[in-house]
N, C-alpha and C. Protein backbone atom coordinates (compact mmCIF):
# COMPACT_ATOMS: atom_id res chain seq x y z
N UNK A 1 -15.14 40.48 62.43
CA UNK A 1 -15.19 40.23 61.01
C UNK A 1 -16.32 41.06 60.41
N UNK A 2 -15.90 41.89 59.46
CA UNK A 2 -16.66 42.63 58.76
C UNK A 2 -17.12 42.11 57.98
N UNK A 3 -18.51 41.99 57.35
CA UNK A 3 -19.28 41.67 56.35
C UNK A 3 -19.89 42.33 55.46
N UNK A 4 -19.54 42.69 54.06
CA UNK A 4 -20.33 43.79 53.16
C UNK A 4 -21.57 43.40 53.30
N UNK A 5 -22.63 44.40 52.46
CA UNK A 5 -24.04 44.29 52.41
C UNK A 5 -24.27 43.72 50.95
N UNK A 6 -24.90 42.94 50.72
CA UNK A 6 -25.48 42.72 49.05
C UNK A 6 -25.76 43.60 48.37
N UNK A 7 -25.39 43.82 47.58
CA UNK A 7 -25.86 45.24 46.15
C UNK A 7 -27.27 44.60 46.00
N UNK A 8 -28.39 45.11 46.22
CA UNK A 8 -29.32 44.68 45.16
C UNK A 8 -29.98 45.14 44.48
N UNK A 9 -30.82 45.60 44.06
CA UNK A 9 -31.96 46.18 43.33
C UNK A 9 -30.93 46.98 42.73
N UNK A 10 -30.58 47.87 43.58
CA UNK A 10 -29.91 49.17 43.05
C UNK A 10 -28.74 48.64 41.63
N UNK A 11 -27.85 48.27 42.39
CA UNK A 11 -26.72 47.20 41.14
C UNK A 11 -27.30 46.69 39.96
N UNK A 12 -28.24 46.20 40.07
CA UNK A 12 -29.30 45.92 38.58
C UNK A 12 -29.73 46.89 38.12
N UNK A 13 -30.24 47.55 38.12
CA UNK A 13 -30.69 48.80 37.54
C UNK A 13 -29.82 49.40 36.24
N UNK A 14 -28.72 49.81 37.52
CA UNK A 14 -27.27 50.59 36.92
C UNK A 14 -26.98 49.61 35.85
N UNK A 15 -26.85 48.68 35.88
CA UNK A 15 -26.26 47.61 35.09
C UNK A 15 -26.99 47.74 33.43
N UNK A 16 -28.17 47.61 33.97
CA UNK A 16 -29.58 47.24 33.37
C UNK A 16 -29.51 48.64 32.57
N UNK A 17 -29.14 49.78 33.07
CA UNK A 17 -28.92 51.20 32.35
C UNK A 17 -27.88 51.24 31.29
N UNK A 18 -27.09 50.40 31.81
CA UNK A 18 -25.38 50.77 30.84
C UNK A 18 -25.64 49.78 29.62
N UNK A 19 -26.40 48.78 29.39
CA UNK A 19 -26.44 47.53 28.92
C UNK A 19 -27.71 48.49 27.54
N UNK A 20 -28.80 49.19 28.48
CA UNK A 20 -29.52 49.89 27.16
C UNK A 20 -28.87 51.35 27.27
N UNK A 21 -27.54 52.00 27.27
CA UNK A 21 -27.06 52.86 26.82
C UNK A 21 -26.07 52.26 25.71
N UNK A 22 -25.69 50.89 26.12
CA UNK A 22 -24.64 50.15 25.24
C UNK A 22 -25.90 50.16 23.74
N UNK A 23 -27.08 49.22 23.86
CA UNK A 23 -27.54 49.07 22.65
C UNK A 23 -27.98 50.29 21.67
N UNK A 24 -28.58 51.61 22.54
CA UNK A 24 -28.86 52.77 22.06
C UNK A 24 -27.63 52.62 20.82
N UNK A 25 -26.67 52.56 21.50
CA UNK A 25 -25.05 53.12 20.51
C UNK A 25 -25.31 52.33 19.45
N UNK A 26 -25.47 51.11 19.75
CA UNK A 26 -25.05 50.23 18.58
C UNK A 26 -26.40 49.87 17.59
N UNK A 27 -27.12 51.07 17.86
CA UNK A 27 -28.11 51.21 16.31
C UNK A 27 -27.61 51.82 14.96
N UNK A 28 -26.33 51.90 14.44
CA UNK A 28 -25.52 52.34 13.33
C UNK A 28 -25.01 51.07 13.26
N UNK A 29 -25.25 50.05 14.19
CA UNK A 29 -24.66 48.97 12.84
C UNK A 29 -25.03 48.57 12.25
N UNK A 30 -24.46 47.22 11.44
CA UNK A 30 -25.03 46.90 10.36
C UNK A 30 -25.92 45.42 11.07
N UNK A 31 -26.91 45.15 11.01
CA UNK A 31 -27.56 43.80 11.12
C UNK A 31 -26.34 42.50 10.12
N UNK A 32 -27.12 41.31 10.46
CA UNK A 32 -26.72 39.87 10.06
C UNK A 32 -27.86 40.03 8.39
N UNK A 33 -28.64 40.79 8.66
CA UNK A 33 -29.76 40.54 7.36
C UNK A 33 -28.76 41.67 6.07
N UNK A 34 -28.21 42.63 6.59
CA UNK A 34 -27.44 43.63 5.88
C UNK A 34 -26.78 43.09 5.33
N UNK A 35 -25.73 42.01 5.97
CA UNK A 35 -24.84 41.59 5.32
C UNK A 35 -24.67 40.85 4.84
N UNK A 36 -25.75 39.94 4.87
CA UNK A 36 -26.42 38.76 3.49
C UNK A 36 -26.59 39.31 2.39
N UNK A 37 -27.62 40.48 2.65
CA UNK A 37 -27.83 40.97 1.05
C UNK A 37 -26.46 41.83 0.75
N UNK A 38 -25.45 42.45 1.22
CA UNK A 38 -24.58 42.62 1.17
C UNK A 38 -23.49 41.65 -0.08
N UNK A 39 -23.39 40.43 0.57
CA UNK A 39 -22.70 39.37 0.52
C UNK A 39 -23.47 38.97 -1.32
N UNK A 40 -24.72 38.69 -1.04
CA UNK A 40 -25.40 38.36 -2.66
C UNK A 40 -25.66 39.09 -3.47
N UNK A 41 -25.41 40.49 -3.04
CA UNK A 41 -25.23 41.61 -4.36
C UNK A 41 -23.96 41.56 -4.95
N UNK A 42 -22.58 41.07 -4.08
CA UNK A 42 -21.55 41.12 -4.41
C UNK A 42 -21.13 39.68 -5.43
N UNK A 43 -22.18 38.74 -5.02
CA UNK A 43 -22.05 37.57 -5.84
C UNK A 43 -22.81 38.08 -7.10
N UNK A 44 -23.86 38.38 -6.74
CA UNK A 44 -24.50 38.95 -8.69
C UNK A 44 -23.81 39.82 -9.43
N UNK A 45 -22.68 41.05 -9.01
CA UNK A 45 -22.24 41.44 -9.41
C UNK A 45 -20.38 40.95 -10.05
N UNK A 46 -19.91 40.23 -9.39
CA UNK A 46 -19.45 39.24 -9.73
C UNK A 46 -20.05 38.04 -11.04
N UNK A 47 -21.09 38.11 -11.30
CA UNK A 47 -21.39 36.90 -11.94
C UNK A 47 -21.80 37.54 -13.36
N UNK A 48 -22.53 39.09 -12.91
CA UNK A 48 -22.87 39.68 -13.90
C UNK A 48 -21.86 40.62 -14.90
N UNK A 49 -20.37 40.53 -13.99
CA UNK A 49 -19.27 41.44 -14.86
C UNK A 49 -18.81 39.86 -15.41
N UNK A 50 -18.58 38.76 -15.05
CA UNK A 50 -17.80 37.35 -15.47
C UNK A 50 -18.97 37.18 -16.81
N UNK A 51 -20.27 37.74 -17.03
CA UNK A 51 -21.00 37.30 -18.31
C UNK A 51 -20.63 38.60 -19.08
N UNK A 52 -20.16 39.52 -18.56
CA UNK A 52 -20.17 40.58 -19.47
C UNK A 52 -18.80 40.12 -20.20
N UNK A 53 -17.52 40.64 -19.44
CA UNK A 53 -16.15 40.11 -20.01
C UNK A 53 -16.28 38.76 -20.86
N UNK A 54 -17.00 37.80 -20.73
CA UNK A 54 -17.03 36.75 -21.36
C UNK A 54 -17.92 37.45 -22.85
N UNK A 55 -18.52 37.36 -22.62
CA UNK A 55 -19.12 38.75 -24.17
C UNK A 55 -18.71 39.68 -24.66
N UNK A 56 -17.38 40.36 -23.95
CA UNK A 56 -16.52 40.94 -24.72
C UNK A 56 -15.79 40.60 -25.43
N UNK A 57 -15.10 39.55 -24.86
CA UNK A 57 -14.56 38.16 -25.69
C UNK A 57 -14.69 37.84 -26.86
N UNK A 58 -16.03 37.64 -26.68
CA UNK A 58 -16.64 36.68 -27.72
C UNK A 58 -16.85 37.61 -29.28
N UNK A 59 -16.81 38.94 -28.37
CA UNK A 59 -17.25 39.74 -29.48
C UNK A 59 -15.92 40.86 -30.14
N UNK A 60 -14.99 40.57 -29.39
CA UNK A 60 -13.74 40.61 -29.59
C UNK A 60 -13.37 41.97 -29.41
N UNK A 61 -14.02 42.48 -28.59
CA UNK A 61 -13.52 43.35 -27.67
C UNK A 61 -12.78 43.62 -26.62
N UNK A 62 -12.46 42.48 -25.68
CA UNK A 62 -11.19 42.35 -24.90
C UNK A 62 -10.20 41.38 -25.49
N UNK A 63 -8.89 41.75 -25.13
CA UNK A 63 -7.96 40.81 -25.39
C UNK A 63 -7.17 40.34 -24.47
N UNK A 64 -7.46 40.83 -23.14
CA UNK A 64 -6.99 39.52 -22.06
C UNK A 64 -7.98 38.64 -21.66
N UNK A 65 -7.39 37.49 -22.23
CA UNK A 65 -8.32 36.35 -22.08
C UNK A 65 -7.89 35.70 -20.21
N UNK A 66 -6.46 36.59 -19.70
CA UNK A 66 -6.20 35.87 -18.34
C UNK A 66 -7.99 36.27 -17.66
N UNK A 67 -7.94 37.70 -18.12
CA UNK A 67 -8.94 38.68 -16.75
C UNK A 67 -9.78 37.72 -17.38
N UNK A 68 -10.71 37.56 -18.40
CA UNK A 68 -11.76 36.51 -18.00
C UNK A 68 -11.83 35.51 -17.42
N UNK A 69 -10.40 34.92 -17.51
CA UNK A 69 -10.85 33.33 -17.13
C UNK A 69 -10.83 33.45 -15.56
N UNK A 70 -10.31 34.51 -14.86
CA UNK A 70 -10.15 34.92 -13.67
C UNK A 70 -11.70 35.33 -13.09
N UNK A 71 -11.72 36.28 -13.90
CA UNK A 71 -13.66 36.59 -13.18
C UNK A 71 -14.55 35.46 -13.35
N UNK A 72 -14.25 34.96 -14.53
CA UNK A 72 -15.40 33.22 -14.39
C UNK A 72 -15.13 32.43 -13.32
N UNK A 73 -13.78 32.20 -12.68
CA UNK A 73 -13.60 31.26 -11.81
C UNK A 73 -13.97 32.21 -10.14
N UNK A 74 -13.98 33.01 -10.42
CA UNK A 74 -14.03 33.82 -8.85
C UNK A 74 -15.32 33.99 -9.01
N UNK A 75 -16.04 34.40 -9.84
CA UNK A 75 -17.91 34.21 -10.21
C UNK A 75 -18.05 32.57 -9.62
N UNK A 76 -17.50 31.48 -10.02
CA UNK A 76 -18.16 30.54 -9.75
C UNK A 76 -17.46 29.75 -8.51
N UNK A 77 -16.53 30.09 -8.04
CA UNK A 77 -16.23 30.34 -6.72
C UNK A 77 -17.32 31.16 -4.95
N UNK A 78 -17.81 32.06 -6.46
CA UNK A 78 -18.28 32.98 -5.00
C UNK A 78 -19.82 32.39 -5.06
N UNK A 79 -20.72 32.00 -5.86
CA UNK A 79 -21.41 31.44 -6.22
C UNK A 79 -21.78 29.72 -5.53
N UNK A 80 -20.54 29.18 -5.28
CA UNK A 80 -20.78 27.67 -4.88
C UNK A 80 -20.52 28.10 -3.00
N UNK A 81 -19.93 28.70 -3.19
CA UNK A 81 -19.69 29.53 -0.97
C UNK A 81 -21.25 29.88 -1.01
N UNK A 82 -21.53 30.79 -1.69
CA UNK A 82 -23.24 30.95 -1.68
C UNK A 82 -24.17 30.12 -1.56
N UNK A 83 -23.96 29.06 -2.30
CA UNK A 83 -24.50 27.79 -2.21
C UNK A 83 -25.04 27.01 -1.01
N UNK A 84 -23.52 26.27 -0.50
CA UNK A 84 -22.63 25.78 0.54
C UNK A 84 -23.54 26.71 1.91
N UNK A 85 -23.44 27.98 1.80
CA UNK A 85 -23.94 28.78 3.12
C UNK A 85 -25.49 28.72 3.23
N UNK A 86 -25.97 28.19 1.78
CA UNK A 86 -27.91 27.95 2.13
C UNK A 86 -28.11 26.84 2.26
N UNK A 87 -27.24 26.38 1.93
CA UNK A 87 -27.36 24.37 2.64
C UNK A 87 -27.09 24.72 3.75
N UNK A 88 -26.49 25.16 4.52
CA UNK A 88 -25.72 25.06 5.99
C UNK A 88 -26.85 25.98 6.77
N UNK A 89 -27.78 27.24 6.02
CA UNK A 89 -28.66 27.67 7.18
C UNK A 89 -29.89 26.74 6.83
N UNK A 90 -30.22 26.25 5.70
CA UNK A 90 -31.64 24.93 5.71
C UNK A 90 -30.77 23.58 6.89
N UNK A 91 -29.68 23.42 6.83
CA UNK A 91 -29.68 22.78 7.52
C UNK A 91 -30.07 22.62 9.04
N UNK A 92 -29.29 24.31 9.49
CA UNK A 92 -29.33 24.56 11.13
C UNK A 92 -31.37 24.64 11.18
N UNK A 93 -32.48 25.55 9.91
CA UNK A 93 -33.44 25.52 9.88
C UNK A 93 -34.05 24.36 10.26
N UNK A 94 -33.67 22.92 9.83
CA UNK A 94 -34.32 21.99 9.96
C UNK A 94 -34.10 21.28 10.54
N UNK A 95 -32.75 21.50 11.47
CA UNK A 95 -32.39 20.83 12.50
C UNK A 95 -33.58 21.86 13.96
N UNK A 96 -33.44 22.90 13.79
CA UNK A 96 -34.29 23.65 14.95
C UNK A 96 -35.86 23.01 14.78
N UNK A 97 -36.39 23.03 13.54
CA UNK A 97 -37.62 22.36 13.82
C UNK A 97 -37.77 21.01 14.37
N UNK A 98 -37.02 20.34 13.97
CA UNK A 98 -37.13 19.15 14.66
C UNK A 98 -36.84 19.07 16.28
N UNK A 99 -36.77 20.52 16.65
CA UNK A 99 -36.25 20.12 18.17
C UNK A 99 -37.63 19.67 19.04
N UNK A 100 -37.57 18.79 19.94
CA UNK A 100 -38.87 18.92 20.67
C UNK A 100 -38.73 20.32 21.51
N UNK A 101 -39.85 20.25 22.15
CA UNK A 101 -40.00 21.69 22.74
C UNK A 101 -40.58 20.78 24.56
């Protein structure tokens, strides 16, 4: 009965090489912090065309009243998800502090 030899040292290494050739690559992505501010520029801009169209309105410069009532509700749609998602990371926040250690 034949018995292989254990890979050792050597097998880690290699491994240990491909794992920081893998991360080298993946410095063009985008971070979790990117795509927050990502995510809340797209809500201000959203919120800030739903006050504009609503002031066109008013000032009787547009006459589809559908497209406003559409950007107000998707403004305050995207706005309460915004919300909803900083309750949910104060939450996971204050659940981690409380952890004992």
């Amino acid at each position: 009965m034949n018995v292989g030899g254990i890979s050792g040292v050597g097998a880690f290494s290699s491994e240990a090489l491909e794992i920081k050739a893998f991360r080298e690559n993946q410095q063009d992505t985008v971070s979790f912090a990117d795509h927050l501010k990502n995510a809340l520029n797209s809500v201000d801009n959203m919120q800030n065309y739903s006050e504009e169209a609503a002031n066109a309105l008013a000032a009787g410069k547009a006459d589809n009243i559908d497209e406003v009532v559409v950007a107000g509700q998707k403004a305050e749609v995207a706005l309460l998800l915004t919300i909803q998602v900083r309750n949910k990371i104060l939450d996971a926040y204050n659940e981690i502090m409380r952890m004992q250690i």
